[in-house]
Protein backbone atom coordinates (compact mmCIF):
# COMPACT_ATOMS: atom_id res chain seq x y z
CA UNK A 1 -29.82 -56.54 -72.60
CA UNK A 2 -30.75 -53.04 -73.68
CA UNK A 3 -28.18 -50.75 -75.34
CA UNK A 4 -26.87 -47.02 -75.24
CA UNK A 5 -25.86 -46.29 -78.67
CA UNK A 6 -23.30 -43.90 -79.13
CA UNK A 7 -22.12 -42.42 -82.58
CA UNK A 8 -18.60 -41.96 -84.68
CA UNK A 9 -18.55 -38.50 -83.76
CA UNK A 10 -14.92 -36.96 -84.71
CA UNK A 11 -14.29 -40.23 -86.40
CA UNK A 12 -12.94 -39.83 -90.56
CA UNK A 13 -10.78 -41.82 -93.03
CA UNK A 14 -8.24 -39.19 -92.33
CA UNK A 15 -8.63 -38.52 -88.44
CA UNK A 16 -10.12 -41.32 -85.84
CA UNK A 17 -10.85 -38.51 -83.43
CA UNK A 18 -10.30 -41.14 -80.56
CA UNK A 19 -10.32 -38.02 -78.18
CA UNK A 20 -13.62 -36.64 -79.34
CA UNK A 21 -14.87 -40.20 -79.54
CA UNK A 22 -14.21 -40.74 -76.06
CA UNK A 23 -15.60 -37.51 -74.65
CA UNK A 24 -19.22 -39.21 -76.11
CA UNK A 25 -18.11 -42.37 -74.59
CA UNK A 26 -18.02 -40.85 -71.21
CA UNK A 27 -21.50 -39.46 -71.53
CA UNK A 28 -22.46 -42.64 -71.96
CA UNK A 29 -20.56 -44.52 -69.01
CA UNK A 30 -21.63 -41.91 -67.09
CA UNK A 31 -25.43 -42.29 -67.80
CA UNK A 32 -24.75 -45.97 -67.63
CA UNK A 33 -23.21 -45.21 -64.19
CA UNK A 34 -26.28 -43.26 -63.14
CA UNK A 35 -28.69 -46.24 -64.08
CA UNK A 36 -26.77 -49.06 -62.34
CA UNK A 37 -24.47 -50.15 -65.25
CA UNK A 38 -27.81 -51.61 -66.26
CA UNK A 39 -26.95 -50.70 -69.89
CA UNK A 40 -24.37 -51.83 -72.78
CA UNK A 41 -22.68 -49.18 -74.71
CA UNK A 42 -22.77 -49.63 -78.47
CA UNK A 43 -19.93 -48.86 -80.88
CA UNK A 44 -20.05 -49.41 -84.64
CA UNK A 45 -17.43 -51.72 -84.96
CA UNK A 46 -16.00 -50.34 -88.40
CA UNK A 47 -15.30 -46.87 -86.31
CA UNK A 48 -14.07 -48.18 -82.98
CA UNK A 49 -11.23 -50.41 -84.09
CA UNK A 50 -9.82 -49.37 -80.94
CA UNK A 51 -12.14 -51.99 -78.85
CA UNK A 52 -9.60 -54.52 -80.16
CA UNK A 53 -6.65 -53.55 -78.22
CA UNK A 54 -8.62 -51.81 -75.35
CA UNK A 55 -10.41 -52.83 -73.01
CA UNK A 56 -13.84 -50.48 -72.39
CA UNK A 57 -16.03 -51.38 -69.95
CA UNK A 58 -19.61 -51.97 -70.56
CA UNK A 59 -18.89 -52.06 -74.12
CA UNK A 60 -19.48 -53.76 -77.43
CA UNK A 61 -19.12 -52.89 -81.17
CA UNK A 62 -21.41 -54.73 -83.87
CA UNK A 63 -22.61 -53.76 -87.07
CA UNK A 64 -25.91 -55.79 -87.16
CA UNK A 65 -27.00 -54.12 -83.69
CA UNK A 66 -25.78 -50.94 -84.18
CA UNK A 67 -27.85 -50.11 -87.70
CA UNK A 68 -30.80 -53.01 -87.07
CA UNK A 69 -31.94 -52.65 -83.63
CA UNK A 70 -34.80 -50.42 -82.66
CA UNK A 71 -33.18 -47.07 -81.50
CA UNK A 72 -36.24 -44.62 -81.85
CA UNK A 73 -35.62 -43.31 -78.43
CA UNK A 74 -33.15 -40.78 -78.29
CA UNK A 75 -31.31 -38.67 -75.59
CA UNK A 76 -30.79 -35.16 -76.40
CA UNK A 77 -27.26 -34.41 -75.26
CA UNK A 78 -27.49 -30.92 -74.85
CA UNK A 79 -30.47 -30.75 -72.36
CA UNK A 80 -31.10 -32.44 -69.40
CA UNK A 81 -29.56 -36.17 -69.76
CA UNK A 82 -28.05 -37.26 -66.86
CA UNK A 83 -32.06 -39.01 -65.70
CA UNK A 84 -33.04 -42.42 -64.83
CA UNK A 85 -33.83 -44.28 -67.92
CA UNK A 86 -36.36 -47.37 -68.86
CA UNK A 87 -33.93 -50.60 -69.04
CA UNK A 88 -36.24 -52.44 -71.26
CA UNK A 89 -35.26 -49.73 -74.02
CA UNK A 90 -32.67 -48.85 -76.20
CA UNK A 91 -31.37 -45.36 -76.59
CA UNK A 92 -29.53 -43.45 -79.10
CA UNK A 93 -27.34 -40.48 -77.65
CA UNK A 94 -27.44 -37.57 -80.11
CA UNK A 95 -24.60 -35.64 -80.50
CA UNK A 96 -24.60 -32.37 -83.23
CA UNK A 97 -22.52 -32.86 -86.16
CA UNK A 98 -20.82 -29.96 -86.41
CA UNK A 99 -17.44 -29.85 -85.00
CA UNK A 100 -17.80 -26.39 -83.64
CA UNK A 101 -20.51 -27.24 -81.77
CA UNK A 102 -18.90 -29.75 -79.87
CA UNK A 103 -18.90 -30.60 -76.87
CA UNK A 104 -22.15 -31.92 -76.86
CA UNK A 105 -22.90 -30.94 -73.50
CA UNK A 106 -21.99 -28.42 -70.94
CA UNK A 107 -18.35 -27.68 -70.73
CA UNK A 108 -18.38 -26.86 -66.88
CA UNK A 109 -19.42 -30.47 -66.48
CA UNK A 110 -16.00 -32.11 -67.15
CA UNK A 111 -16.73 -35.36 -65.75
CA UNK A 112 -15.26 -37.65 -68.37
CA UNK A 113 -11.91 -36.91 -67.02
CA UNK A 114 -13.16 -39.11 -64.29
CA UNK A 115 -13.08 -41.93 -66.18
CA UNK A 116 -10.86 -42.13 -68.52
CA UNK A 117 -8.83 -44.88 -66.66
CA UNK A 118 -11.83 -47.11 -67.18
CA UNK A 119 -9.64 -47.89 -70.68
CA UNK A 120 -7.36 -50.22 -70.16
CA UNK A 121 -5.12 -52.20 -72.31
CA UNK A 122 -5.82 -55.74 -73.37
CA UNK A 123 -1.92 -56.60 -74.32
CA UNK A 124 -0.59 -57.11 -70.66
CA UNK A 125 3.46 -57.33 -72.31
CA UNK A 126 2.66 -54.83 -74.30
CA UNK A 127 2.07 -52.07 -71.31
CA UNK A 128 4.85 -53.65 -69.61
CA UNK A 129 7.29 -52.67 -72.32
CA UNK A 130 5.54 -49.18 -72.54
CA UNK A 131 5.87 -48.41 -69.31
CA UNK A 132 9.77 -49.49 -69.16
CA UNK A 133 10.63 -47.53 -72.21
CA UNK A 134 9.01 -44.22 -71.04
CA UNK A 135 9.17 -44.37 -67.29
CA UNK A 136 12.27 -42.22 -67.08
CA UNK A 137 11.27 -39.90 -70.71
CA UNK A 138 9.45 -37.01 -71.64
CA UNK A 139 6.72 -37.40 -73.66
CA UNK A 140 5.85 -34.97 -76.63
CA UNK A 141 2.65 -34.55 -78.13
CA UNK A 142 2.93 -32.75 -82.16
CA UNK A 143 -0.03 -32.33 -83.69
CA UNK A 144 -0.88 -31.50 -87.18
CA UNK A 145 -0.70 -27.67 -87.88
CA UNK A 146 -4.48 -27.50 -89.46
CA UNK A 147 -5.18 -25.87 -92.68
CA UNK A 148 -5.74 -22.16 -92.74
CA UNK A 149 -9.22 -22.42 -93.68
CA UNK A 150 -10.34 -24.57 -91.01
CA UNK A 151 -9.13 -22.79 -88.02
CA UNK A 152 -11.59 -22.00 -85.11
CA UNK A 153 -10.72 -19.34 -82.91
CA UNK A 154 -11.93 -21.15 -79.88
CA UNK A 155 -9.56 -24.45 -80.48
CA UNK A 156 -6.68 -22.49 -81.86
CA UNK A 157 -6.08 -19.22 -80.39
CA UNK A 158 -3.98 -16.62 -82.80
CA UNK A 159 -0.17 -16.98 -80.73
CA UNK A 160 -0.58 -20.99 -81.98
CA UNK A 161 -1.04 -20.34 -85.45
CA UNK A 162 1.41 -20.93 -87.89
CA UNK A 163 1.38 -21.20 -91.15
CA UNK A 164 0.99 -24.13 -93.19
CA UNK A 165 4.02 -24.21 -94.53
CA UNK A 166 6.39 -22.48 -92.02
CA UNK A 167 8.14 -25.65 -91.27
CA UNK A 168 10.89 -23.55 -89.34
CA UNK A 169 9.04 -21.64 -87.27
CA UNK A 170 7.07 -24.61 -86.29
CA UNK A 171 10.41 -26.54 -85.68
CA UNK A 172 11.75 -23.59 -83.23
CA UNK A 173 8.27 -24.10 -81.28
CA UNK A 174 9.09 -27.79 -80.75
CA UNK A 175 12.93 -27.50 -80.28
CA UNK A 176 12.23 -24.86 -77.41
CA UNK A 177 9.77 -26.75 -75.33
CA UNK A 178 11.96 -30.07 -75.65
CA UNK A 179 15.24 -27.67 -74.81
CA UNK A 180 13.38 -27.09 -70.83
CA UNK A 181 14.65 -30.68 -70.41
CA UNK A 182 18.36 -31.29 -70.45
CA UNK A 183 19.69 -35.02 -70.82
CA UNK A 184 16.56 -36.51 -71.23
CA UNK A 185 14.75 -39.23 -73.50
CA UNK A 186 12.23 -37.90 -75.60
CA UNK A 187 9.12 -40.33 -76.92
CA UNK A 188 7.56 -38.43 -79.79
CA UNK A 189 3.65 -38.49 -80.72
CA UNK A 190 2.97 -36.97 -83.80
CA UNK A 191 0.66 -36.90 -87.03
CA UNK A 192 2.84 -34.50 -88.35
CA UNK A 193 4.39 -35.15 -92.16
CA UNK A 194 5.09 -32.97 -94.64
CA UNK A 195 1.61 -33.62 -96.50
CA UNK A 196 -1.43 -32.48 -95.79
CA UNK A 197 -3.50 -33.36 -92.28
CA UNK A 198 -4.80 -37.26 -92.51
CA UNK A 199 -2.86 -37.65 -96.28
CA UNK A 200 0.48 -38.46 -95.16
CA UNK A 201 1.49 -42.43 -94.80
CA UNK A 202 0.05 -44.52 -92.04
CA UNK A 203 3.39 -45.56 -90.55
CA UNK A 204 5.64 -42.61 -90.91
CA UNK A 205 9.07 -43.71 -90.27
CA UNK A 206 9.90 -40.07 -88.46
CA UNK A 207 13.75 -40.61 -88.09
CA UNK A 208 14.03 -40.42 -92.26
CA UNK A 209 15.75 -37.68 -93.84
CA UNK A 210 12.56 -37.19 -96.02
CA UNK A 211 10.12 -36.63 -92.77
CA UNK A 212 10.07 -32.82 -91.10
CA UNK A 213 10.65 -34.76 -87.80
CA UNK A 214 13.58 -36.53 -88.70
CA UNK A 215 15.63 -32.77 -87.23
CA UNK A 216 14.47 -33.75 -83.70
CA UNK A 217 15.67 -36.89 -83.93
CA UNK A 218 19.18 -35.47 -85.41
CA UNK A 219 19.40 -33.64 -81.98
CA UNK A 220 17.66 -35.26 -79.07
CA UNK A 221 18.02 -38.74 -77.50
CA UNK A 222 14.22 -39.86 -79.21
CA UNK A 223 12.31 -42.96 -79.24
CA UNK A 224 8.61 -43.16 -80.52
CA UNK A 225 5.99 -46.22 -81.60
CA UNK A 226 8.57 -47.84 -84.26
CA UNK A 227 10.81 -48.89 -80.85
CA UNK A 228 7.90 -50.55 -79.08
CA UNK A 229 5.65 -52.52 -81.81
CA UNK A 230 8.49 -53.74 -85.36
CA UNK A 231 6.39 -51.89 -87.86
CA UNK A 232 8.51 -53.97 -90.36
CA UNK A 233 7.09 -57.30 -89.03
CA UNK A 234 3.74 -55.93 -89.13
CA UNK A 235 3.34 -54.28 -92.45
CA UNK A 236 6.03 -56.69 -94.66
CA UNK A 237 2.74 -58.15 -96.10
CA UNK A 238 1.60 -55.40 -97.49
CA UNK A 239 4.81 -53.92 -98.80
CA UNK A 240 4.74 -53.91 -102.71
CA UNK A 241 2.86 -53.54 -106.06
CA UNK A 242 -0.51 -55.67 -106.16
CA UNK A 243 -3.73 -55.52 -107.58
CA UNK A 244 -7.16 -55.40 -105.94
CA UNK A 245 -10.62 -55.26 -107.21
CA UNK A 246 -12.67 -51.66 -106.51
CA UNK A 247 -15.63 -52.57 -103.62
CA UNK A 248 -17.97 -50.38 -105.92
CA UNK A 249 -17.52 -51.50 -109.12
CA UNK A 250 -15.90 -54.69 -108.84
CA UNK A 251 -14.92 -55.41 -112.69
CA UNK A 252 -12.63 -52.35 -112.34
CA UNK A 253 -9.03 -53.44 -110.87
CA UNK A 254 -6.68 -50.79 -108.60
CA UNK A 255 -2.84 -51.45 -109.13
CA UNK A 256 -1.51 -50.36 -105.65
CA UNK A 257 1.88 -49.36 -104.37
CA UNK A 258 2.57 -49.81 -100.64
CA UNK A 259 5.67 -48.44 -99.29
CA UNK A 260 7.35 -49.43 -95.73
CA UNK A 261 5.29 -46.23 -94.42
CA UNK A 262 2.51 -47.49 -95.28
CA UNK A 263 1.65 -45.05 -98.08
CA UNK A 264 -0.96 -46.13 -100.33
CA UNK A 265 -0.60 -44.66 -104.12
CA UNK A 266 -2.97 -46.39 -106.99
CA UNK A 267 -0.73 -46.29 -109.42
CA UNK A 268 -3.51 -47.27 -112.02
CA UNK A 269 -6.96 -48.39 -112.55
CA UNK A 270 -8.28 -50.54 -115.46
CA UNK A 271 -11.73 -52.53 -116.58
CA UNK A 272 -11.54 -56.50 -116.20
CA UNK A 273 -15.59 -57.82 -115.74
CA UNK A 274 -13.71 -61.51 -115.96
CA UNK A 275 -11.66 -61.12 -113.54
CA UNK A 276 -10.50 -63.75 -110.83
CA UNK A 277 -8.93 -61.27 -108.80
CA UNK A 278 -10.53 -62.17 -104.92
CA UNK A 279 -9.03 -59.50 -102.85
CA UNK A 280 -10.65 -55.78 -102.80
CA UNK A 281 -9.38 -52.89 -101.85
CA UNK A 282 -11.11 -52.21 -98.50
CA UNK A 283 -10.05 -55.41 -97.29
CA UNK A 284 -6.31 -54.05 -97.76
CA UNK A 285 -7.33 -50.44 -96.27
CA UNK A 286 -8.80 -51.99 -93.25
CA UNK A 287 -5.75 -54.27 -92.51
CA UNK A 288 -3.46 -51.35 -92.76
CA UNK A 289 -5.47 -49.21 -90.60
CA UNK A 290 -5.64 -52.00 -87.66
CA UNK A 291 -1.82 -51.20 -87.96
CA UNK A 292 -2.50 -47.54 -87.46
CA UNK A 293 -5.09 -48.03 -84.73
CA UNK A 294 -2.43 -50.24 -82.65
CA UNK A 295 0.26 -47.71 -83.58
CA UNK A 296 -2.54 -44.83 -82.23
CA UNK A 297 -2.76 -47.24 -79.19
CA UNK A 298 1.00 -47.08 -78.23
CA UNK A 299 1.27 -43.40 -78.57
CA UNK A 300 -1.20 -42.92 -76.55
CA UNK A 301 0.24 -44.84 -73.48
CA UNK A 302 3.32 -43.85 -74.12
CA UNK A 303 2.50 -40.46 -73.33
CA UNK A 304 0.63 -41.28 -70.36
CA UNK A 305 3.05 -43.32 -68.70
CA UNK A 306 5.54 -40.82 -69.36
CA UNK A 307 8.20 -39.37 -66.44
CA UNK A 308 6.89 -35.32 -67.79
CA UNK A 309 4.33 -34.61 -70.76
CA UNK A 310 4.90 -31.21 -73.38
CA UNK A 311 1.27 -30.97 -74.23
CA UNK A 312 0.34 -30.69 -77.85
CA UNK A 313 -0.93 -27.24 -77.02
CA UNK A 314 3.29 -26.10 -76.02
CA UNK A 315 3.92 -27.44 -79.72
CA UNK A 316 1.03 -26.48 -81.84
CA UNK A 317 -2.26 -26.26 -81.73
CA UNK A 318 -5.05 -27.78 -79.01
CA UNK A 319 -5.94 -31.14 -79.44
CA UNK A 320 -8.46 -33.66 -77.55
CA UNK A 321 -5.95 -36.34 -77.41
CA UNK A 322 -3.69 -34.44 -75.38
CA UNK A 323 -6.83 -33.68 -73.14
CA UNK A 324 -7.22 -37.37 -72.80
CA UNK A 325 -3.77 -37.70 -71.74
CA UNK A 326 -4.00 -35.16 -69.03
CA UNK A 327 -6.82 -36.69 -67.55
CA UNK A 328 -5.97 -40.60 -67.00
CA UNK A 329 -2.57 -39.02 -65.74
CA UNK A 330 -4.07 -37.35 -63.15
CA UNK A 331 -5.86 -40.87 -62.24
CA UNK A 332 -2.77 -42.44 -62.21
């Protein structure tokens, strides 16, 4: 079996950039395509925790594979790459790392929106009880207003930009869009807390009188993830004060505080080089994410399966999540 190795492009500890990742994932499944599905796609599996809950086709994640296996020939995404291929090889598709570069190909060639209802999900009860909770709702993608700093002109033109801070104005935005439909439910998508982008909790709990969000919920009929996976089953092992042993220098111990929002604080560190302490603290970051990736996996649904969408583009800025979206509804 020879492999097409794709990257983590988009992917951070604060943002999975699932819609960025997928965009690279289609260049792939479409080269793949091109050659006869004679290839496997290959995912690092610390980046792609989606592959647990979805289903991608042609698709595997490893660790040994992806960093061990011979993968000197590469395919330079921005020329011509869309070419028969030798199946006795592997290839790495390169992709630039700067985020204003991307896409890594031509724009006018928009064909992963062609397949993005290859991804399916694995949980068959779990899409049924998606698709009965939003069937008849309007779903409403909120992203993250990004800091000033970072803003590109081409992803967020100047009548989206608000500032950091101007919690109001940003409410009106929402509250106007949701206000076109009377009498409806509402499922809510959102990364959007009142800390900075990818620092907030894991698990907001967007109802609470402490999260920007909870206004929307004061005034519309709303649902969002929290009403189709219990969040409280899922995280009640993690909730409290523990200690854990630092992967990098493992005779220092982390005292940790994990809230019911999944909010990691470290509330101090000290030196113990006897210590019999077993568990480490990206053993507990990694649990707590699958969480997050599974919530991530819901939301995403959700709004697909949706009766109407309100892009994330009619709240805020553009994001590539809400491009997703767009396109396996259009398959649907």
């Amino acid at each position: 079996m020879s492999y097409l190795k794709i990257g983590d492009v988009g992917w951070s500890i604060d943002d999975t950039g699932f819609g960025n990742r997928f965009q690279l994932w289609a260049v792939a499944y479409e080269i793949n395509k091109y050659n006869d599905f004679e290839f496997t796609i290959l995912v690092e599996k610390e980046r792609w925790g989606e592959l647990k809950y979805l289903n991608f086709p042609y698709t595997e994640q490893s660790e040994d594979r992806f960093h061990i296996l011979d993968f000197s020939n590469t395919i330079d995404l921005r020329k011509n790459w869309l070419q028969k291929l030798d199946v006795t090889k592997n290839y790495h598709l390169l992709s630039p790392d700067l985020w204003n570069l991307w896409p890594p190909y031509e724009v006018e060639k928009s064909f992963w929106d062609k397949h993005a209802n290859q991804i399916t999900i694995k949980d068959k009860s779990l899409e049924d009880k998606i698709k009965d909770e939003v069937r008849f709702g309007i779903g409403v993608h909120i992203r993250h207003w990004p800091m000033i700093e970072q803003i590109n002109s081409s992803y967020f033109p100047d009548d989206s930009i608000i500032e950091r801070n101007d919690y109001k104005t940003k409410m009106e935005k929402v509250k106007l869009e949701m206000k076109k439909f009377d009498n409806h439910k509402f499922y809510i998508s959102s990364d959007c807390t009142y800390d900075e982008p990818g620092k907030g909790p894991l698990l907001p709990n967007f109802s609470m009188k402490h999260q920007w969000l909870s206004e929307i919920y004061d005034e519309f009929d709303v649902i969002d993830y929290r009403d189709i996976i219990s969040i409280k089953d899922e995280i009640s092992d993690f909730v409290g004060e523990y200690k854990v042993r630092d992967n990098n220098n493992t005779s220092w111990i982390k005292v940790l505080n994990i809230d019911e929002e999944g909010q990691i604080d470290v509330s101090s560190v000290y030196y113990e080089p006897n210590t019999n302490i077993s568990l480490f603290y990206d053993d507990v970051v990694e649990d707590l994410y699958d969480i997050k990736t599974k919530r991530d996996i819901v939301d995403l649904f959700c709004l697909i399966h949706s009766k109407e969408l309100i892009e994330s583009f009619k709240t805020g800025p553009f994001s590539s999540w809400t491009d997703f979206v767009l396109s396996y509804r259009d398959l649907l």
